[in-house]
Protein backbone atom coordinates (compact mmCIF):
# COMPACT_ATOMS: atom_id res chain seq x y z
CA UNK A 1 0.00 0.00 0.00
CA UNK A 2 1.67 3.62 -0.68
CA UNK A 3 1.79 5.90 1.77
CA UNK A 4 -0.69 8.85 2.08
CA UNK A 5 -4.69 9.83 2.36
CA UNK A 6 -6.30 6.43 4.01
CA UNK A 7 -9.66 6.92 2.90
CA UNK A 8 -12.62 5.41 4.97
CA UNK A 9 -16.01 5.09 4.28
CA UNK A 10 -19.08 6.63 6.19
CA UNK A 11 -22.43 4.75 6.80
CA UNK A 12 -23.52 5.89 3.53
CA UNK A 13 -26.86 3.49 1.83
CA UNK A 14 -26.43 5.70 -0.83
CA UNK A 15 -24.17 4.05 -3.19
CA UNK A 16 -24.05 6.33 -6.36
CA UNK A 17 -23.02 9.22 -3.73
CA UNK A 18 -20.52 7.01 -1.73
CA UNK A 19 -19.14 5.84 -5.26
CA UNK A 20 -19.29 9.29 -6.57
CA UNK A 21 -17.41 11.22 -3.40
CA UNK A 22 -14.62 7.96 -3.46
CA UNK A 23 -13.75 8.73 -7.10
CA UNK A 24 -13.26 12.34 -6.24
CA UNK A 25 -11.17 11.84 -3.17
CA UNK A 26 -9.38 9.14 -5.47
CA UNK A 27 -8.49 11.68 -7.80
CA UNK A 28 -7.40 14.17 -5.39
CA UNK A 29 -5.14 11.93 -4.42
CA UNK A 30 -6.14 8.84 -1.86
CA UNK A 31 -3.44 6.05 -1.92
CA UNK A 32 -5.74 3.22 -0.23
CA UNK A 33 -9.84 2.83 0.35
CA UNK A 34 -11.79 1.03 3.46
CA UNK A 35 -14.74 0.11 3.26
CA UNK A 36 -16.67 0.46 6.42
CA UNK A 37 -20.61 0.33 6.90
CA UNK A 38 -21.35 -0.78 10.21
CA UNK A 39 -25.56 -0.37 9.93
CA UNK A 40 -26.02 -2.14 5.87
CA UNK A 41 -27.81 -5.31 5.75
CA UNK A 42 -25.44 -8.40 3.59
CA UNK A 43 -26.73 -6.98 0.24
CA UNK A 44 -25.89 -3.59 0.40
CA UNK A 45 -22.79 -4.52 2.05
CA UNK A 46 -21.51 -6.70 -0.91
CA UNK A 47 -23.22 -4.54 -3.76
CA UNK A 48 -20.81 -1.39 -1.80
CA UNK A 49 -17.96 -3.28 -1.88
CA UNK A 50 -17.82 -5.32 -5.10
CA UNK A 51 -18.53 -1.54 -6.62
CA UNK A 52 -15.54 0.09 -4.68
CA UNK A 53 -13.89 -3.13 -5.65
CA UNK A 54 -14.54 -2.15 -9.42
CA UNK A 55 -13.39 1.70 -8.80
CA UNK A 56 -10.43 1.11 -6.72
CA UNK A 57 -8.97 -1.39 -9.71
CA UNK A 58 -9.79 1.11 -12.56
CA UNK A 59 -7.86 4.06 -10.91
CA UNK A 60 -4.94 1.81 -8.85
CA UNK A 61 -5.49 2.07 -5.33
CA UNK A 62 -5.27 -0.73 -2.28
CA UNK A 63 -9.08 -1.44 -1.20
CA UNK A 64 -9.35 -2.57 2.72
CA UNK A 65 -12.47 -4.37 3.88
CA UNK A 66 -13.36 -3.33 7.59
CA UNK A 67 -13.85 -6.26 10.11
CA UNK A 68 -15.37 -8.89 7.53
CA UNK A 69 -12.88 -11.33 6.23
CA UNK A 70 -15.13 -13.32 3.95
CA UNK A 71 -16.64 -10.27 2.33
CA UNK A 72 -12.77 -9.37 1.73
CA UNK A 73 -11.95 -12.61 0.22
CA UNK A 74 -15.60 -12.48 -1.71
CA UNK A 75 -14.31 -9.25 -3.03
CA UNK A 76 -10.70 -10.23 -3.97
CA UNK A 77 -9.64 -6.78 -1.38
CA UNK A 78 -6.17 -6.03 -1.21
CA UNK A 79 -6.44 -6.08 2.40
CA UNK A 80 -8.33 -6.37 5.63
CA UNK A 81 -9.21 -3.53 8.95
CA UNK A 82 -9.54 -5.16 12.47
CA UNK A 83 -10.36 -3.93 15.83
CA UNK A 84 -10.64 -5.28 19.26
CA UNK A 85 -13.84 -7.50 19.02
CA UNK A 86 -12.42 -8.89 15.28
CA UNK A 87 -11.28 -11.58 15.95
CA UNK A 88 -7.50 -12.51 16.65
CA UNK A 89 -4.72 -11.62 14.20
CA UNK A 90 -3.24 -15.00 13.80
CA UNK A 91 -6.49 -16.65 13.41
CA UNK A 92 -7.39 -14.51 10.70
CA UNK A 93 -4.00 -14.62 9.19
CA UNK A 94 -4.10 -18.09 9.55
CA UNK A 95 -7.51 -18.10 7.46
CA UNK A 96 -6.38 -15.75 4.38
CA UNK A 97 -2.69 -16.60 4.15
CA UNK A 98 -1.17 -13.77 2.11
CA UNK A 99 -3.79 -11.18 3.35
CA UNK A 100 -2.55 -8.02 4.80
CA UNK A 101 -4.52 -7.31 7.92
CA UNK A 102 -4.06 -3.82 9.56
CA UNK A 103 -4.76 -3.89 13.68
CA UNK A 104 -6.31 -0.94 14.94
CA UNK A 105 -4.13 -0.18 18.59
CA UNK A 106 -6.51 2.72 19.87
CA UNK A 107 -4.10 4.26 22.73
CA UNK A 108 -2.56 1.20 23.39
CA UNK A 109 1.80 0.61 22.49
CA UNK A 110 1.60 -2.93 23.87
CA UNK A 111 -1.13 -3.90 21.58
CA UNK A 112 0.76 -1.99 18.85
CA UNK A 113 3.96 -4.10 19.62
CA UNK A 114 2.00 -7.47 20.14
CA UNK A 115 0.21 -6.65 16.38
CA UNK A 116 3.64 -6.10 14.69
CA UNK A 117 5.44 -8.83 16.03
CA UNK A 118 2.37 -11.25 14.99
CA UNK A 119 2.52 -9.84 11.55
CA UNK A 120 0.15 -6.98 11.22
CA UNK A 121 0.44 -5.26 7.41
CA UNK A 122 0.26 -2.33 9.42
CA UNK A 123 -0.53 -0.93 13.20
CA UNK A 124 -3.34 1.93 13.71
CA UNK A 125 -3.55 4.80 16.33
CA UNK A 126 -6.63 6.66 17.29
CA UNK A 127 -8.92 8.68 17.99
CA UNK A 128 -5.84 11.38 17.46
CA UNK A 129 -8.08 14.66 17.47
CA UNK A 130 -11.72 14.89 18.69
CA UNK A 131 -13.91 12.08 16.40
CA UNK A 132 -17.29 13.21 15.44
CA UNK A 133 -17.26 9.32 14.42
CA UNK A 134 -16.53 7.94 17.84
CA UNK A 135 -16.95 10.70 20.11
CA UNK A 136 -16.24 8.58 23.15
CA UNK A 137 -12.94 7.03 21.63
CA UNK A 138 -9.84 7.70 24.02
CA UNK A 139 -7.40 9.86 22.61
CA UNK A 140 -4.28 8.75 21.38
CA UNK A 141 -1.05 10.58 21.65
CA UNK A 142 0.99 11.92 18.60
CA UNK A 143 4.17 10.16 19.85
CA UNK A 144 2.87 6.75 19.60
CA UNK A 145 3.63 7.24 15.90
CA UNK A 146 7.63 7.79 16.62
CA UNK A 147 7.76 5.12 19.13
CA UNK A 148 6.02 2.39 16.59
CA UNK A 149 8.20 3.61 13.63
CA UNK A 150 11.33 3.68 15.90
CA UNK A 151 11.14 0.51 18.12
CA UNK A 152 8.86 -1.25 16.31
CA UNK A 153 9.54 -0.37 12.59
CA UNK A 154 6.23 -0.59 11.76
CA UNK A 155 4.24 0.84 9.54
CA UNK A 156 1.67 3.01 10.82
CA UNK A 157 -1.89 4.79 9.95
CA UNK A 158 -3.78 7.39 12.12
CA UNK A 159 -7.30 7.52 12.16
CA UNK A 160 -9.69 10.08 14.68
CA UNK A 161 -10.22 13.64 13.86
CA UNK A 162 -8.49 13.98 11.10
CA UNK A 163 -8.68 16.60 8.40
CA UNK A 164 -6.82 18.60 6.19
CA UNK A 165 -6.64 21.74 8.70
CA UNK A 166 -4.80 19.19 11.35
CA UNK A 167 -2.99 16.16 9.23
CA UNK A 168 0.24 17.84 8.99
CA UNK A 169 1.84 17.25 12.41
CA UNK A 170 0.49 13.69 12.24
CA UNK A 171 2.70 12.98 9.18
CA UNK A 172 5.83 15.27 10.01
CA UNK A 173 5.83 12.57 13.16
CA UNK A 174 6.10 9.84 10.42
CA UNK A 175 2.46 8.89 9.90
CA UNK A 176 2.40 6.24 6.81
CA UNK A 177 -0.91 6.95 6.39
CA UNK A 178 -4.03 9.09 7.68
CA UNK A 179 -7.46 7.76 7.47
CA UNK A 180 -10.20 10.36 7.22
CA UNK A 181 -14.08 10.27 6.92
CA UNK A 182 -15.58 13.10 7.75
CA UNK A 183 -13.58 16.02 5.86
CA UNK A 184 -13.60 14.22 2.66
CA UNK A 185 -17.15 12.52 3.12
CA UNK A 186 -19.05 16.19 3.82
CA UNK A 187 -16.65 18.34 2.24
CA UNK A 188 -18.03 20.70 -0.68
CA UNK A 189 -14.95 19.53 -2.66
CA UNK A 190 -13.70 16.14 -1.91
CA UNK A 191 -11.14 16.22 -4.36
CA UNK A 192 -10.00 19.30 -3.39
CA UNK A 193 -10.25 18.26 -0.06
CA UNK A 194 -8.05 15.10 -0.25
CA UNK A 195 -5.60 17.21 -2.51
CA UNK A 196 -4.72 19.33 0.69
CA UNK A 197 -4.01 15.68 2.64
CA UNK A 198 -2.04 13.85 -0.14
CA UNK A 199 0.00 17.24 -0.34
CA UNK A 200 1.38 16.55 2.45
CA UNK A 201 2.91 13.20 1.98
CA UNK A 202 5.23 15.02 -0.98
């Protein structure tokens, strides 16, 4: 997966929109896509994804499935999101051999360091800034990013808060990626909008 704009989906039923705002954030420069809709029935879930599926091939990004390993697989993603109540890492590696799977680590170094060393694709940190997503996630301190890119050597994505008018400290600390919803998903302009973000990875 490059480096940069970590796209993630909102709960959005509304496909043509959802598939509309991703292309425009694609072309303003998002590196990788997840798609992540906790509410959809099956359906809607698999008609969302195979579609993103379809998008993210034609213009060459990584898609990432949140939390549902056998729509990933079902989907031929590039990758896979878990959290806490996921499942474990080696089980699911152990299910999709070859899969990347990403960990999300909240506040929490240990679980950063226990991830990596099991073979995460990738640790995650979060909620960084205020989340209008999870209002009640803890926050998560900027140098968590240094410490898992200097003892751990792993690579490392940011998620919580994040937008254009507050992504640039998160990547001058060596942020591999930032994963917004929000500012791209309301924004006026979303390719605008993700312009400002991927500018900051150059």
């Amino acid at each position: 997966m490059k480096r940069g704009l970590y796209l993630v989906t909102p709960d959005l039923d509304d496909s043509a929109r959802l598939l509309d705002i991703s292309r425009a954030a694609i072309r303003g420069g998002a590196t990788v896509l997840q798609y992540r809709h906790k509410t959809a029935a099956a359906a809607l879930r698999l008609e969302q994804a195979r579609a993103l599926r379809a998008l993210t091939h034609e213009l060459g990004i990584s898609l990432i499935i949140n939390d549902d390993l056998p729509l990933a697989l079902q989907v031929a993603a590039d990758g896979l999101h878990i959290g806490r109540e996921d499942g474990e890492l080696a089980a699911v590696l152990a299910a999709a051999p070859g899969l990347p799977v990403g960990v999300s680590c909240y506040n929490d170094f240990e679980r950063a360091r226990t991830a990596h060393a099991g073979g995460a694709a990738y640790v995650a940190f979060g909620a960084m800034y205020a989340s209008p997503t999870k209002p009640q996630a803890p926050s998560a301190p900027i140098d968590l990013i240094q410490r898992a890119k200097q003892e751990l050597g792993a690579d490392v994505a940011c998620i919580g808060g994040i937008s254009a008018a507050n992504a640039a400290p998160l990547v001058a600390a060596g942020a591999d990626w930032v994963a917004v919803i929000t500012d791209i998903y309301q924004a006026a302009d979303p390719q605008a909008q993700a312009a400002k973000i991927a500018a900051l990875f150059r």
